[in-house]
N, C-alpha and C. Protein backbone atom coordinates (compact mmCIF):
# COMPACT_ATOMS: atom_id res chain seq x y z
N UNK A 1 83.47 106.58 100.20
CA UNK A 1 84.65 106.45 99.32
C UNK A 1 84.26 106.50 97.83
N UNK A 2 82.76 105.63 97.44
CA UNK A 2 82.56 105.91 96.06
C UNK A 2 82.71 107.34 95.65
N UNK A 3 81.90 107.88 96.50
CA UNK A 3 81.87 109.93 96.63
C UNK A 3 82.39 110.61 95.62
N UNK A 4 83.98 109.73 96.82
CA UNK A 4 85.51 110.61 96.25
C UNK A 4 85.85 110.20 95.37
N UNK A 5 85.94 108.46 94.92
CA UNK A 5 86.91 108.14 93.78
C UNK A 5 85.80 109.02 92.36
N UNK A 6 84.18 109.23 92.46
CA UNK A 6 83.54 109.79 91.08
C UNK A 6 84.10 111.33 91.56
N UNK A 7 84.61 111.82 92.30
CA UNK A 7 84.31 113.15 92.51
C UNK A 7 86.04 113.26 91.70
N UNK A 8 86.91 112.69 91.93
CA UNK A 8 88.63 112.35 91.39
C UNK A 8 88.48 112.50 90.23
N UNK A 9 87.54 111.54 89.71
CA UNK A 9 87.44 111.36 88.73
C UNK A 9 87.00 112.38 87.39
N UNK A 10 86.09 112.92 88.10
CA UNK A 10 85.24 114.22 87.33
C UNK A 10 86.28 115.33 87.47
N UNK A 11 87.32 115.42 88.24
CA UNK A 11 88.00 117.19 88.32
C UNK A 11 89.16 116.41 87.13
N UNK A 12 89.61 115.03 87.10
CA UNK A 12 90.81 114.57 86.39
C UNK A 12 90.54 114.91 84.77
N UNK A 13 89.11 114.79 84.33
CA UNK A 13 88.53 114.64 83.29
C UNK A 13 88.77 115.95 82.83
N UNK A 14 88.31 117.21 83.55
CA UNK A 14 88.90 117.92 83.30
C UNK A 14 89.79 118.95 83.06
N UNK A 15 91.26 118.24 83.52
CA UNK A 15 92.18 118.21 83.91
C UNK A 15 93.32 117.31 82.54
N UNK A 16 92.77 116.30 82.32
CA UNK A 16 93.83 115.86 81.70
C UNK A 16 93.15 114.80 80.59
N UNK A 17 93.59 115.22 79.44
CA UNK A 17 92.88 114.61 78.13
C UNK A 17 93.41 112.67 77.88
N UNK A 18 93.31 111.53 78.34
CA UNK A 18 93.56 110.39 77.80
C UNK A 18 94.83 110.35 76.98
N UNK A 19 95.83 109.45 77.19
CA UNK A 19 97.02 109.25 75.83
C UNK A 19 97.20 108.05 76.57
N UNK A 20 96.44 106.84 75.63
CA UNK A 20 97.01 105.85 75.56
C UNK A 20 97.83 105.63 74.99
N UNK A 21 99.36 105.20 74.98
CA UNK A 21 100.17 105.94 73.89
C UNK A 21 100.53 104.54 73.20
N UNK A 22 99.76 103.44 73.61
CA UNK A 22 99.76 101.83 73.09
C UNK A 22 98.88 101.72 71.88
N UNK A 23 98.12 102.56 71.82
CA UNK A 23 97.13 102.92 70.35
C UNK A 23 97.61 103.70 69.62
N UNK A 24 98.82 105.02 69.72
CA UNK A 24 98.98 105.83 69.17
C UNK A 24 100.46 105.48 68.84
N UNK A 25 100.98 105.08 69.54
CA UNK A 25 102.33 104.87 68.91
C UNK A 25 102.71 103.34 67.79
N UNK A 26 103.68 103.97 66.86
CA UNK A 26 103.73 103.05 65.69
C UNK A 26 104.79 101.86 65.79
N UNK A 27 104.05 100.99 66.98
CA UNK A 27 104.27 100.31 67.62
C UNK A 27 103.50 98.80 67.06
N UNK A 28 104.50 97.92 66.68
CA UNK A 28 103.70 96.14 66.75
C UNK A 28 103.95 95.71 68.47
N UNK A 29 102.24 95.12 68.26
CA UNK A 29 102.21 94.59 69.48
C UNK A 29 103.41 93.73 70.62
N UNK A 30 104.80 92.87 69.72
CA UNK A 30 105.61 92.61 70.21
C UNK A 30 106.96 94.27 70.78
N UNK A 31 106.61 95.37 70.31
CA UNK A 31 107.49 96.34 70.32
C UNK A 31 106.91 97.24 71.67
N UNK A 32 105.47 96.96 71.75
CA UNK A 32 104.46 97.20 72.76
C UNK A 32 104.90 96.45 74.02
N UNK A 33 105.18 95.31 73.87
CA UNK A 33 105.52 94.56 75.06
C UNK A 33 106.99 94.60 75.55
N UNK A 34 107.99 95.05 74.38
CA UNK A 34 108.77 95.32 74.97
C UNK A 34 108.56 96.42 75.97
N UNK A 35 108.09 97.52 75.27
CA UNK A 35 108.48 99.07 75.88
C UNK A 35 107.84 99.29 77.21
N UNK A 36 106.61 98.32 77.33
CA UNK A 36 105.99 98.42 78.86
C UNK A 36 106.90 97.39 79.81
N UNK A 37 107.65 96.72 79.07
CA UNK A 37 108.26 95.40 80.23
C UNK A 37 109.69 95.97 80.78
N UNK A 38 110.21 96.68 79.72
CA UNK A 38 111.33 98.17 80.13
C UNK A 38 111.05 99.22 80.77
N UNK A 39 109.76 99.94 80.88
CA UNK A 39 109.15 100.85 81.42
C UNK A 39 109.48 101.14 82.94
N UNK A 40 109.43 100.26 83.35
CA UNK A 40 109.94 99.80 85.07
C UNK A 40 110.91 100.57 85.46
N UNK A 41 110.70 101.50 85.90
CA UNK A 41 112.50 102.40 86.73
C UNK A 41 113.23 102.57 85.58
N UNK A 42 112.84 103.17 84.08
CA UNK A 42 113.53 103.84 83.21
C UNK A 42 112.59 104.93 82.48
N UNK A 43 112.63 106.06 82.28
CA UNK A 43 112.21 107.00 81.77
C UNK A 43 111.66 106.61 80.56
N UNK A 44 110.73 106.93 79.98
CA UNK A 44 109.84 107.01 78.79
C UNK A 44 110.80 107.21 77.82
N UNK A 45 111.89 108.16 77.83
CA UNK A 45 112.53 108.65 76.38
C UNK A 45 113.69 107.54 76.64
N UNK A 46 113.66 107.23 77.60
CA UNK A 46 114.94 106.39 76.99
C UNK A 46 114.36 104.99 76.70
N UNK A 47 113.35 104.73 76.85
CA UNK A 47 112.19 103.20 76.83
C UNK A 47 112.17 103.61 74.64
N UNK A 48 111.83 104.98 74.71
CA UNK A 48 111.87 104.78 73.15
C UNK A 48 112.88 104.83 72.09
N UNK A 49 113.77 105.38 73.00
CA UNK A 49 115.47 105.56 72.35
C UNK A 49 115.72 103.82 72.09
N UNK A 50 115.46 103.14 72.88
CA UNK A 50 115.84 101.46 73.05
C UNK A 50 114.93 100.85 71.56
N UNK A 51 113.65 101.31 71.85
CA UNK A 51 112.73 100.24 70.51
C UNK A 51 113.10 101.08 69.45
N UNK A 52 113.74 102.49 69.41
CA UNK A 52 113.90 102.84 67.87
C UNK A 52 115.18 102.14 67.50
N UNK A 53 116.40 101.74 68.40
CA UNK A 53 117.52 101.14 68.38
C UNK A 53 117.47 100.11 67.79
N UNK A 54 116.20 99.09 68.64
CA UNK A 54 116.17 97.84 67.92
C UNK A 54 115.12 97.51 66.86
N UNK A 55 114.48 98.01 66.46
CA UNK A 55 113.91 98.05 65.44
C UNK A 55 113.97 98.62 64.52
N UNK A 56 115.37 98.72 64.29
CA UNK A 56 116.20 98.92 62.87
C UNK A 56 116.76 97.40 61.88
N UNK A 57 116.92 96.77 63.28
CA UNK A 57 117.49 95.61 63.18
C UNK A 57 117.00 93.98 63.68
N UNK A 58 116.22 94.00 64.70
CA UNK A 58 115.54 93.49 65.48
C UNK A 58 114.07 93.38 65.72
N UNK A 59 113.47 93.09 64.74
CA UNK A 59 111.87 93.46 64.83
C UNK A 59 110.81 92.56 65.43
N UNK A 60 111.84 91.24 65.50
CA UNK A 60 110.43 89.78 65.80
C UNK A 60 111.70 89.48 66.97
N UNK A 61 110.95 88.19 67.54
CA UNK A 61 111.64 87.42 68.88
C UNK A 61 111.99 86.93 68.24
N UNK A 62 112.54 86.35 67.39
CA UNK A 62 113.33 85.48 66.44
C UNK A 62 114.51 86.24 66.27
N UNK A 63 114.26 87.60 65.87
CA UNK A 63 115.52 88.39 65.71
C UNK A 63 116.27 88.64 67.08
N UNK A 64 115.51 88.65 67.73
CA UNK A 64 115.93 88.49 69.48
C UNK A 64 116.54 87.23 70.16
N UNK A 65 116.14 86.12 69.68
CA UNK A 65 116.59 84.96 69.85
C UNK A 65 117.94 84.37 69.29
N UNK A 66 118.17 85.22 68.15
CA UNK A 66 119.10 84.64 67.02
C UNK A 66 120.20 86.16 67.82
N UNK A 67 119.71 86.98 68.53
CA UNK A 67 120.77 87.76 68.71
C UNK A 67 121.98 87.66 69.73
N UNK A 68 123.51 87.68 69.46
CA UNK A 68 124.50 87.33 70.54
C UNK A 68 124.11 88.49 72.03
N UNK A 69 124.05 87.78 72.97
CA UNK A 69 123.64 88.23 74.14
C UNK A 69 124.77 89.55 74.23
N UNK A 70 125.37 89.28 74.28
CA UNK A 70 126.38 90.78 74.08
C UNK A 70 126.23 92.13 73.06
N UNK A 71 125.51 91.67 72.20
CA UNK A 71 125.03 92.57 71.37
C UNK A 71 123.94 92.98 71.84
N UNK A 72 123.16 92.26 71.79
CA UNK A 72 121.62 92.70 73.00
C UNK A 72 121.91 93.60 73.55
N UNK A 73 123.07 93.15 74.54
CA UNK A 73 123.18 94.38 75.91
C UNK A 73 123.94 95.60 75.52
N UNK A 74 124.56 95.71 74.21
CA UNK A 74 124.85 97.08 73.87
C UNK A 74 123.45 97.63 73.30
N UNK A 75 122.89 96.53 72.30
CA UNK A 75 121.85 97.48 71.92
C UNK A 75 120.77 98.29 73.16
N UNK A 76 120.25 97.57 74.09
CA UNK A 76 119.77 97.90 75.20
C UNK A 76 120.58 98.61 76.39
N UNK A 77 121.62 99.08 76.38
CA UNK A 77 122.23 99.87 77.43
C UNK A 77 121.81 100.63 78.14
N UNK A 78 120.51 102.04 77.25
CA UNK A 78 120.25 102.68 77.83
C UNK A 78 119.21 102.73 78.46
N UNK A 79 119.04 101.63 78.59
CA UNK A 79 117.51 101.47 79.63
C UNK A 79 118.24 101.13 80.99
N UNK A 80 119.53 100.62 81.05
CA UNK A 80 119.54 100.17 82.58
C UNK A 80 119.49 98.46 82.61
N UNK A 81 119.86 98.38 84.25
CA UNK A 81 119.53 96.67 84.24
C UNK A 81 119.73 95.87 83.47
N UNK A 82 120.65 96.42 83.06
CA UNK A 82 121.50 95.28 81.00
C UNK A 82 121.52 93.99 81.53
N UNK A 83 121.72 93.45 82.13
CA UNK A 83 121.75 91.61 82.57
C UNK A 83 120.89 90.98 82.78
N UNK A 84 119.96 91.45 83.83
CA UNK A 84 118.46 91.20 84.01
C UNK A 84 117.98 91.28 82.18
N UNK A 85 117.67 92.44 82.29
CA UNK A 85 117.23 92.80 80.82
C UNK A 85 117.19 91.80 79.37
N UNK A 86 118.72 91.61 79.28
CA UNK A 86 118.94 90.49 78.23
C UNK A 86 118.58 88.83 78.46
N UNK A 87 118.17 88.85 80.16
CA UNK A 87 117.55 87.52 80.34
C UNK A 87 116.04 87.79 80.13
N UNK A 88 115.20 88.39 80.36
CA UNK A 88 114.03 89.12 80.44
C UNK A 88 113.73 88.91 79.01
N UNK A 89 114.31 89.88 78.13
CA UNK A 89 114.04 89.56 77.02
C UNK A 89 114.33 88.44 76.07
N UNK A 90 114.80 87.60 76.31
CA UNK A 90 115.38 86.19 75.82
C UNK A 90 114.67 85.43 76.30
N UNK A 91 113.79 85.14 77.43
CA UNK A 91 113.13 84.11 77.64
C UNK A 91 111.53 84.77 77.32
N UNK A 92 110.85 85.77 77.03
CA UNK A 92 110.17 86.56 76.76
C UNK A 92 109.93 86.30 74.95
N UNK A 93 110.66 86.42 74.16
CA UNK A 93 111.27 86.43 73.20
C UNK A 93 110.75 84.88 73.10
N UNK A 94 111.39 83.54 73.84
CA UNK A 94 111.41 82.00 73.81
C UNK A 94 109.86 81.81 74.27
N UNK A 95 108.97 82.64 74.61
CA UNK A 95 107.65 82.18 74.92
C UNK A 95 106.91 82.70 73.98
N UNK A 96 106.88 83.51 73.68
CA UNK A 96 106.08 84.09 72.10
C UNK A 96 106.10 83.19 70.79
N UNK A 97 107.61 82.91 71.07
CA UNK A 97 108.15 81.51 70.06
C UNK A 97 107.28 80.31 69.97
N UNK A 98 107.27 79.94 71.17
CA UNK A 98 106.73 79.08 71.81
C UNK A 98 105.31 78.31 71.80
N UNK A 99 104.39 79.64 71.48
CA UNK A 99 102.81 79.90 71.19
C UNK A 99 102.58 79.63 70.09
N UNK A 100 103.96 80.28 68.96
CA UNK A 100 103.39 80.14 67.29
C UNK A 100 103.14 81.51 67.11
N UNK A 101 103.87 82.47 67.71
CA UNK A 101 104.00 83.80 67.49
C UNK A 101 103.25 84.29 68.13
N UNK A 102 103.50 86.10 67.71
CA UNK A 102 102.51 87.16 68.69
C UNK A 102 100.93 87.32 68.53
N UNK A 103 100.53 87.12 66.86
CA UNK A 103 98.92 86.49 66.83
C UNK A 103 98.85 85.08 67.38
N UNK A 104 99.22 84.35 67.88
CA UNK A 104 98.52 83.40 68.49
C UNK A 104 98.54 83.77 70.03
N UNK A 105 99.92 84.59 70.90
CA UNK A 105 99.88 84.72 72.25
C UNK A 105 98.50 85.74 72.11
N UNK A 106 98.24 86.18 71.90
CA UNK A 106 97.32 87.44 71.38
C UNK A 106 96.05 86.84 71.37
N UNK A 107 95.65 85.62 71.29
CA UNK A 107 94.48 84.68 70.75
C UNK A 107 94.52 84.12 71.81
N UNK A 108 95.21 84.20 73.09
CA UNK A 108 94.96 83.05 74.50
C UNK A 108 94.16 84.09 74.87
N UNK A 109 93.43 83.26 75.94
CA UNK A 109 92.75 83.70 77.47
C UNK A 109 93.39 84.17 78.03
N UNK A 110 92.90 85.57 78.68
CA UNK A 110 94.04 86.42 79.49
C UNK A 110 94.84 85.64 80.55
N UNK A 111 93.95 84.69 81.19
CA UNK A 111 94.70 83.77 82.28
C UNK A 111 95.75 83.20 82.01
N UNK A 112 95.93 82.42 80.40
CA UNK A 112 96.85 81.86 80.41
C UNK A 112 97.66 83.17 79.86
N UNK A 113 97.63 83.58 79.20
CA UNK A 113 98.75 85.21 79.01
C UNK A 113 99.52 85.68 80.07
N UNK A 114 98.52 85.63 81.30
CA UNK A 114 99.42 86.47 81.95
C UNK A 114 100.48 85.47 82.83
N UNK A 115 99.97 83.70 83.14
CA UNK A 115 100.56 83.03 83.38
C UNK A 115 102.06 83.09 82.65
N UNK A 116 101.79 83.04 81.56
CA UNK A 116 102.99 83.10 80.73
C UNK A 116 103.77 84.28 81.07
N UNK A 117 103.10 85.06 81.35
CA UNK A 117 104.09 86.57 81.56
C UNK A 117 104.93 86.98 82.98
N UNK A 118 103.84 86.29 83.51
CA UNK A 118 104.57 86.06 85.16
C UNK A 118 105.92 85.21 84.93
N UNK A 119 106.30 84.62 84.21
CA UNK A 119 106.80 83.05 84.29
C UNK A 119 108.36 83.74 83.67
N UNK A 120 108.67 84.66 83.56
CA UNK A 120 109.44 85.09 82.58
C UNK A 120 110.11 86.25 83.79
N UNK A 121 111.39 85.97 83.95
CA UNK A 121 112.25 86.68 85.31
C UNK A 121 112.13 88.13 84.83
N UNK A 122 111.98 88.99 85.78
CA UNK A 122 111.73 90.33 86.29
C UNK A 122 110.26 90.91 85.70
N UNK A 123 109.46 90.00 85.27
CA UNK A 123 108.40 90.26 84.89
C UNK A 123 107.12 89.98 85.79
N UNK A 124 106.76 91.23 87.11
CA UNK A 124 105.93 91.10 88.27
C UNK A 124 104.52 91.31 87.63
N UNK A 125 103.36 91.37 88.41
CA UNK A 125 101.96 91.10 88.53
C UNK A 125 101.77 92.51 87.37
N UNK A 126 102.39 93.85 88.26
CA UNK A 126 102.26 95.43 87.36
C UNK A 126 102.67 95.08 86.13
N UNK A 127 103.53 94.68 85.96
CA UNK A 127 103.88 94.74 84.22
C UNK A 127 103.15 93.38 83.40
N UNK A 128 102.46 92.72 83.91
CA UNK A 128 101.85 91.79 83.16
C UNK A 128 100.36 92.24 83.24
N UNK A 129 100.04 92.82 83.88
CA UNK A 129 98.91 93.43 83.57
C UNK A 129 98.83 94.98 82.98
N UNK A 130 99.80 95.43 83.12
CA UNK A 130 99.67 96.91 81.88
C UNK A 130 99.94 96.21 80.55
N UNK A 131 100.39 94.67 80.14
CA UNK A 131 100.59 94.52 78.81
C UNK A 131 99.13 93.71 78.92
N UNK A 132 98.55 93.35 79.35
CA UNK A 132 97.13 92.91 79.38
C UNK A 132 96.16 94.30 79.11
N UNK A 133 96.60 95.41 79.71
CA UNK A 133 96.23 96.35 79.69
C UNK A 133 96.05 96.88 77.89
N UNK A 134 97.11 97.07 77.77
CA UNK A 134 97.32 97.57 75.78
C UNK A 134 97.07 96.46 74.88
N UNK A 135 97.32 95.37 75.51
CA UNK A 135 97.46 94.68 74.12
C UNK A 135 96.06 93.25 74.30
N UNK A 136 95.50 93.10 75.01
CA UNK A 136 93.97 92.66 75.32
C UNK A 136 93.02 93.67 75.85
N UNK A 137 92.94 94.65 76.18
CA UNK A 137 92.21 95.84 76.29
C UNK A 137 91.45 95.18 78.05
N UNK A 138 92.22 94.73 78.86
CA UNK A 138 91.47 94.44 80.08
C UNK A 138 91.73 96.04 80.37
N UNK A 139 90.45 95.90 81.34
CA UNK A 139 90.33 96.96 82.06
C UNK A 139 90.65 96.88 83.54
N UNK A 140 91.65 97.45 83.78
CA UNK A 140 92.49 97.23 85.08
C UNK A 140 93.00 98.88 85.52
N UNK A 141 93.07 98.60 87.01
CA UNK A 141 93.45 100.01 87.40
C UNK A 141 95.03 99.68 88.14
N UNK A 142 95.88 99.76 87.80
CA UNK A 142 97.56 99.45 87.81
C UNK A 142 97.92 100.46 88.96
N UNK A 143 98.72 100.34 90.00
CA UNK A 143 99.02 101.41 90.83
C UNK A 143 100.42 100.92 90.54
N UNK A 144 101.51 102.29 90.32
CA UNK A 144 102.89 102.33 90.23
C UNK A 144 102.84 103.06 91.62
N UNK A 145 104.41 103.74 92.04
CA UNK A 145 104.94 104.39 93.07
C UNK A 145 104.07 105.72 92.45
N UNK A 146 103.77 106.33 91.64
CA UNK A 146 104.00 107.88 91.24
C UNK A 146 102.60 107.86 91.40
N UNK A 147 101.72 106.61 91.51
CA UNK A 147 99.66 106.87 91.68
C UNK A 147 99.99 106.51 93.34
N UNK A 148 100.86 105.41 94.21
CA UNK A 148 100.44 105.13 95.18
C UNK A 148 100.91 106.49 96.27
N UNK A 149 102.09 107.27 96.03
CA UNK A 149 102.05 108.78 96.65
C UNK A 149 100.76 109.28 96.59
N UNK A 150 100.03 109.36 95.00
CA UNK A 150 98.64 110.25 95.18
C UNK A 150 98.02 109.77 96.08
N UNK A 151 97.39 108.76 95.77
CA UNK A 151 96.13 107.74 96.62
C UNK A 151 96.63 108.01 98.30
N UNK A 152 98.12 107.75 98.44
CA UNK A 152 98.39 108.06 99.96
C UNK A 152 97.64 110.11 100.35
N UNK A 153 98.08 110.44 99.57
CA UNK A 153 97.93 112.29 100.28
C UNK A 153 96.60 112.53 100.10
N UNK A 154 95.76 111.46 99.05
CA UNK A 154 94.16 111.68 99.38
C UNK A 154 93.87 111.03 99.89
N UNK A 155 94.62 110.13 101.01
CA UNK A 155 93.81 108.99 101.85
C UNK A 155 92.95 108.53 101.71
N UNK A 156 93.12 107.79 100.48
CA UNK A 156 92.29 107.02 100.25
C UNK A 156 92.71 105.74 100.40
N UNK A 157 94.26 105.12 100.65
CA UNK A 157 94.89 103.87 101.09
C UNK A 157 95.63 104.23 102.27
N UNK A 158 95.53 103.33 103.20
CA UNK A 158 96.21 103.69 104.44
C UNK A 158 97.43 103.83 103.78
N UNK A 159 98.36 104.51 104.76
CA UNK A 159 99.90 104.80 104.76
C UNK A 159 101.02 104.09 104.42
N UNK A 160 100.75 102.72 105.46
CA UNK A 160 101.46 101.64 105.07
C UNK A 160 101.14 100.75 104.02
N UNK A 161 99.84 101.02 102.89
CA UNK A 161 99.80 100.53 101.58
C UNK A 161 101.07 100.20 100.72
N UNK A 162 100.72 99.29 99.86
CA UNK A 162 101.98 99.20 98.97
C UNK A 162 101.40 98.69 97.34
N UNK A 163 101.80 98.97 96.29
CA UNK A 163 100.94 99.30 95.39
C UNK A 163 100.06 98.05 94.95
N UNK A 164 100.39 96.70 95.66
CA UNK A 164 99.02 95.57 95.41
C UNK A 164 98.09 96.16 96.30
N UNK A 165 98.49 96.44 97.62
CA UNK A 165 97.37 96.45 98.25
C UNK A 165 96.63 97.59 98.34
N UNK A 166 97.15 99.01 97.38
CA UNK A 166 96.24 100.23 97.18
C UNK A 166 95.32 100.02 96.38
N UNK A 167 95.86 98.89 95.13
CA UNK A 167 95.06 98.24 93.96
C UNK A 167 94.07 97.76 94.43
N UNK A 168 94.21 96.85 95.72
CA UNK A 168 93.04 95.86 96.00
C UNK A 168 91.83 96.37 96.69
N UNK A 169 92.40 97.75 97.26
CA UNK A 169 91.21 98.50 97.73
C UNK A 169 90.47 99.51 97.23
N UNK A 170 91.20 99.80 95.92
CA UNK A 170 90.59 100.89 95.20
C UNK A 170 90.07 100.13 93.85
N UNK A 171 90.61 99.23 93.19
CA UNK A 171 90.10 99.05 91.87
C UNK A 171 88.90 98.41 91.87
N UNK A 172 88.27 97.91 92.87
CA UNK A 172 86.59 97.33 93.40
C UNK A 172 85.82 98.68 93.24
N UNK A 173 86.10 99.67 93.44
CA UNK A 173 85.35 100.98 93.92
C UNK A 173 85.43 102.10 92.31
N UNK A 174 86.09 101.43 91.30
CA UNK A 174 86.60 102.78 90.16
C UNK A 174 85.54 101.77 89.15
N UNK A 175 84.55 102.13 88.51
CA UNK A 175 84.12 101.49 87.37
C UNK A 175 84.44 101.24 86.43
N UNK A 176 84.59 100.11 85.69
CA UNK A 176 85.39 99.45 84.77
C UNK A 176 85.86 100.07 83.54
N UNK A 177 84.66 101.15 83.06
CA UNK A 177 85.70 102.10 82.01
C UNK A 177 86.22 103.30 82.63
N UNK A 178 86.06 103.23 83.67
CA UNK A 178 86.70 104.37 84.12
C UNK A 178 88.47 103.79 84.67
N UNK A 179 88.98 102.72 84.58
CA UNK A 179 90.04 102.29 85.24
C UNK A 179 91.06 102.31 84.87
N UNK A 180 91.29 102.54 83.26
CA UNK A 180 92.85 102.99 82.34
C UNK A 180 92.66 104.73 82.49
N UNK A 181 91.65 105.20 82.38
CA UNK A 181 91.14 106.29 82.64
C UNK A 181 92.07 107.06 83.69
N UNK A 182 91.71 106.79 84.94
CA UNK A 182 92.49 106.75 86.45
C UNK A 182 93.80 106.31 86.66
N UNK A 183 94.14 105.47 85.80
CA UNK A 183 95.04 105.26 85.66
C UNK A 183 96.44 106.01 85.21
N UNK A 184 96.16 106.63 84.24
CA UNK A 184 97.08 107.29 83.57
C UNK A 184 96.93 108.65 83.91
N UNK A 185 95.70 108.88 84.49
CA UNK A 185 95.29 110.61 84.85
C UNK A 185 96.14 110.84 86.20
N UNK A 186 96.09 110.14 86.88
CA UNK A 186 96.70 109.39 88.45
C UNK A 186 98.31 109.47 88.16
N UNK A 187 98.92 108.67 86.88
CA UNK A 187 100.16 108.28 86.62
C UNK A 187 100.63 109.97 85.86
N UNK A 188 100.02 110.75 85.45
CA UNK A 188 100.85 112.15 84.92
C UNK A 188 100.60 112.90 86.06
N UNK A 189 99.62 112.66 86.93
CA UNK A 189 99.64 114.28 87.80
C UNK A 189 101.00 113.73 89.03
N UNK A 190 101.09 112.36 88.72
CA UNK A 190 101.89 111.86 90.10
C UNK A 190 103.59 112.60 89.11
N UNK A 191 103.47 112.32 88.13
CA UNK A 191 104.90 112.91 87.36
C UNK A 191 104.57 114.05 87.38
N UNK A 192 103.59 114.72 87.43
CA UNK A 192 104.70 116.36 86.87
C UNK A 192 103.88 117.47 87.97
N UNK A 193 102.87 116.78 88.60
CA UNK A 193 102.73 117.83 89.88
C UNK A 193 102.62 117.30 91.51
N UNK A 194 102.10 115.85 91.57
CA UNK A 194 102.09 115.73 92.76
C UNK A 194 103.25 114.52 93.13
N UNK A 195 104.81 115.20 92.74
CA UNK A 195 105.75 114.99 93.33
C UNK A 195 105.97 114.17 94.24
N UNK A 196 107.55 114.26 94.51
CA UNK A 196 107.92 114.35 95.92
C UNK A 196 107.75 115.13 97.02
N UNK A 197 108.11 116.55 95.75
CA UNK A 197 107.57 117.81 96.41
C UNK A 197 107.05 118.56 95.46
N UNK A 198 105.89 118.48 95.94
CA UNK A 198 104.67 118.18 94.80
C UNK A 198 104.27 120.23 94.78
N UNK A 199 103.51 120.24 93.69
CA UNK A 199 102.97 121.91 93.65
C UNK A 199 101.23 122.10 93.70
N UNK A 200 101.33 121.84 94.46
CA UNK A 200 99.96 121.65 94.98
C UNK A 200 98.89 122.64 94.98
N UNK A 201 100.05 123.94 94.54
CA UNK A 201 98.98 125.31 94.09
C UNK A 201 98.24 124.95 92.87
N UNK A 202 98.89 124.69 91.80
CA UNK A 202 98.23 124.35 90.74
C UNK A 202 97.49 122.86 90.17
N UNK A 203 97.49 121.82 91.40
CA UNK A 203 96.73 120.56 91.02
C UNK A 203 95.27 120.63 91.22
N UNK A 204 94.80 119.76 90.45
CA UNK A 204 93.51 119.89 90.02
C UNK A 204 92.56 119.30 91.24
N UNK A 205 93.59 118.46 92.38
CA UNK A 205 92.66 117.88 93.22
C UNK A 205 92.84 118.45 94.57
N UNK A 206 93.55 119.94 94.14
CA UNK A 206 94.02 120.19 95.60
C UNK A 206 92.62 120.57 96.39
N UNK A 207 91.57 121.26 96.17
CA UNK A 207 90.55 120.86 97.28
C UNK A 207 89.58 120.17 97.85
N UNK A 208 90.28 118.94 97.13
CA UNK A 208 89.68 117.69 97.73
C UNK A 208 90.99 116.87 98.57
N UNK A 209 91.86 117.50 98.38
CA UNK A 209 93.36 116.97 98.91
C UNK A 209 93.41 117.29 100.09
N UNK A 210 93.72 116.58 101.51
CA UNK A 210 93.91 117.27 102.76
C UNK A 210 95.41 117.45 103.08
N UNK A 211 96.24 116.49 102.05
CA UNK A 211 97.95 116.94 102.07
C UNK A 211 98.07 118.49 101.59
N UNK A 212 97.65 119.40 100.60
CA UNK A 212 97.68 120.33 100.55
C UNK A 212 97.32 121.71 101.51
N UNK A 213 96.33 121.21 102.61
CA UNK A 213 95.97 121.95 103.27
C UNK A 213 96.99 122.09 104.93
């Protein structure tokens, strides 16, 4: 299995150039945590349509805190999940508060970070560790739906996997800088070629792939 995950690894490399887009986008670390904690079952453009919305007006958890929940949920509409959402971000918002702001949450031990992040409704294990991911630089290998399809058609996780337990068998086996790496190389080929119904003529892993054959 090591084999395959360095052999994945080497065709991805050159295949698909890195965009962490948590370093590149002109993003404060609290605007960062929104956009990955929205990220969840809403499209990228509309995740940024939302932080350019509120960060006209809304820039700190304070401005979030002080905001009428009804206004929230117009400003956030187009992400979806408006109810969840405006609780999500309001108690999210009340824990940052809470610390003495985003340089001090920023200054904990990842343990207690992510404690805190768990603790905060609709906020699961994946999204507290992709904001561990950008904004403490852990090195973690994150499986969404769009990497655990891949990992399934290269069998490399049994079938009935589900994305903790593809994590738990693959991120032991990917070397530690190689794991945002895989991550995101894994997370674009699962968007724009290996589908639902995936095009498998032109992916980079199709002959190491036995779903293609």
């Amino acid at each position: 299995m090591h084999e395959l995950i360095t052999e994945i690894i080497r065709r991805l490399k050159k295949w698909y150039k890195p965009q962490e887009w948590w370093k590149n986008a002109d993003y404060s670390p609290w605007e960062i945590m929104i956009a990955i904690a929205f990220s969840s079952r809403t499209s990228y453009k509309q995740v940024i349509k939302c932080i350019e919305r509120l960060r006209r007006a809304f820039r700190t958890p304070e401005d979030i805190m002080n905001m009428p929940n009804e206004r929230l949920a117009h400003s956030i509409k187009m992400v979806g999940f408006v109810r969840r959402r405006v609780i999500m971000l309001k108690k999210l918002a009340k824990i940052i508060i809470s610390v003495g702001g985003i340089s001090n949450f920023l200054n904990l031990d990842t343990r207690t970070a992510r404690k805190l992040l768990l603790s905060v409704p609709w906020i699961g294990p994946k999204t507290a560790d992709m904001i561990l991911v950008a904004l403490f630089g852990e090195k973690y290998f994150i499986v969404d739906s769009n990497i655990l399809r891949v990992l399934k058609r290269l069998k490399v996780v049994p079938q009935n996997a589900n994305i903790y337990k593809a994590r738990e068998i693959i991120e032991p086996l990917i070397p530690k800088n190689e794991r945002v790496f895989l991550h995101l190389a894994l997370l674009h080929l699962g968007r724009t070629i290996c589908k639902p119904k995936p095009k498998c003529e032109v992916c980079p892993l199709k002959n190491i792939c036995k779903f293609s054959t």
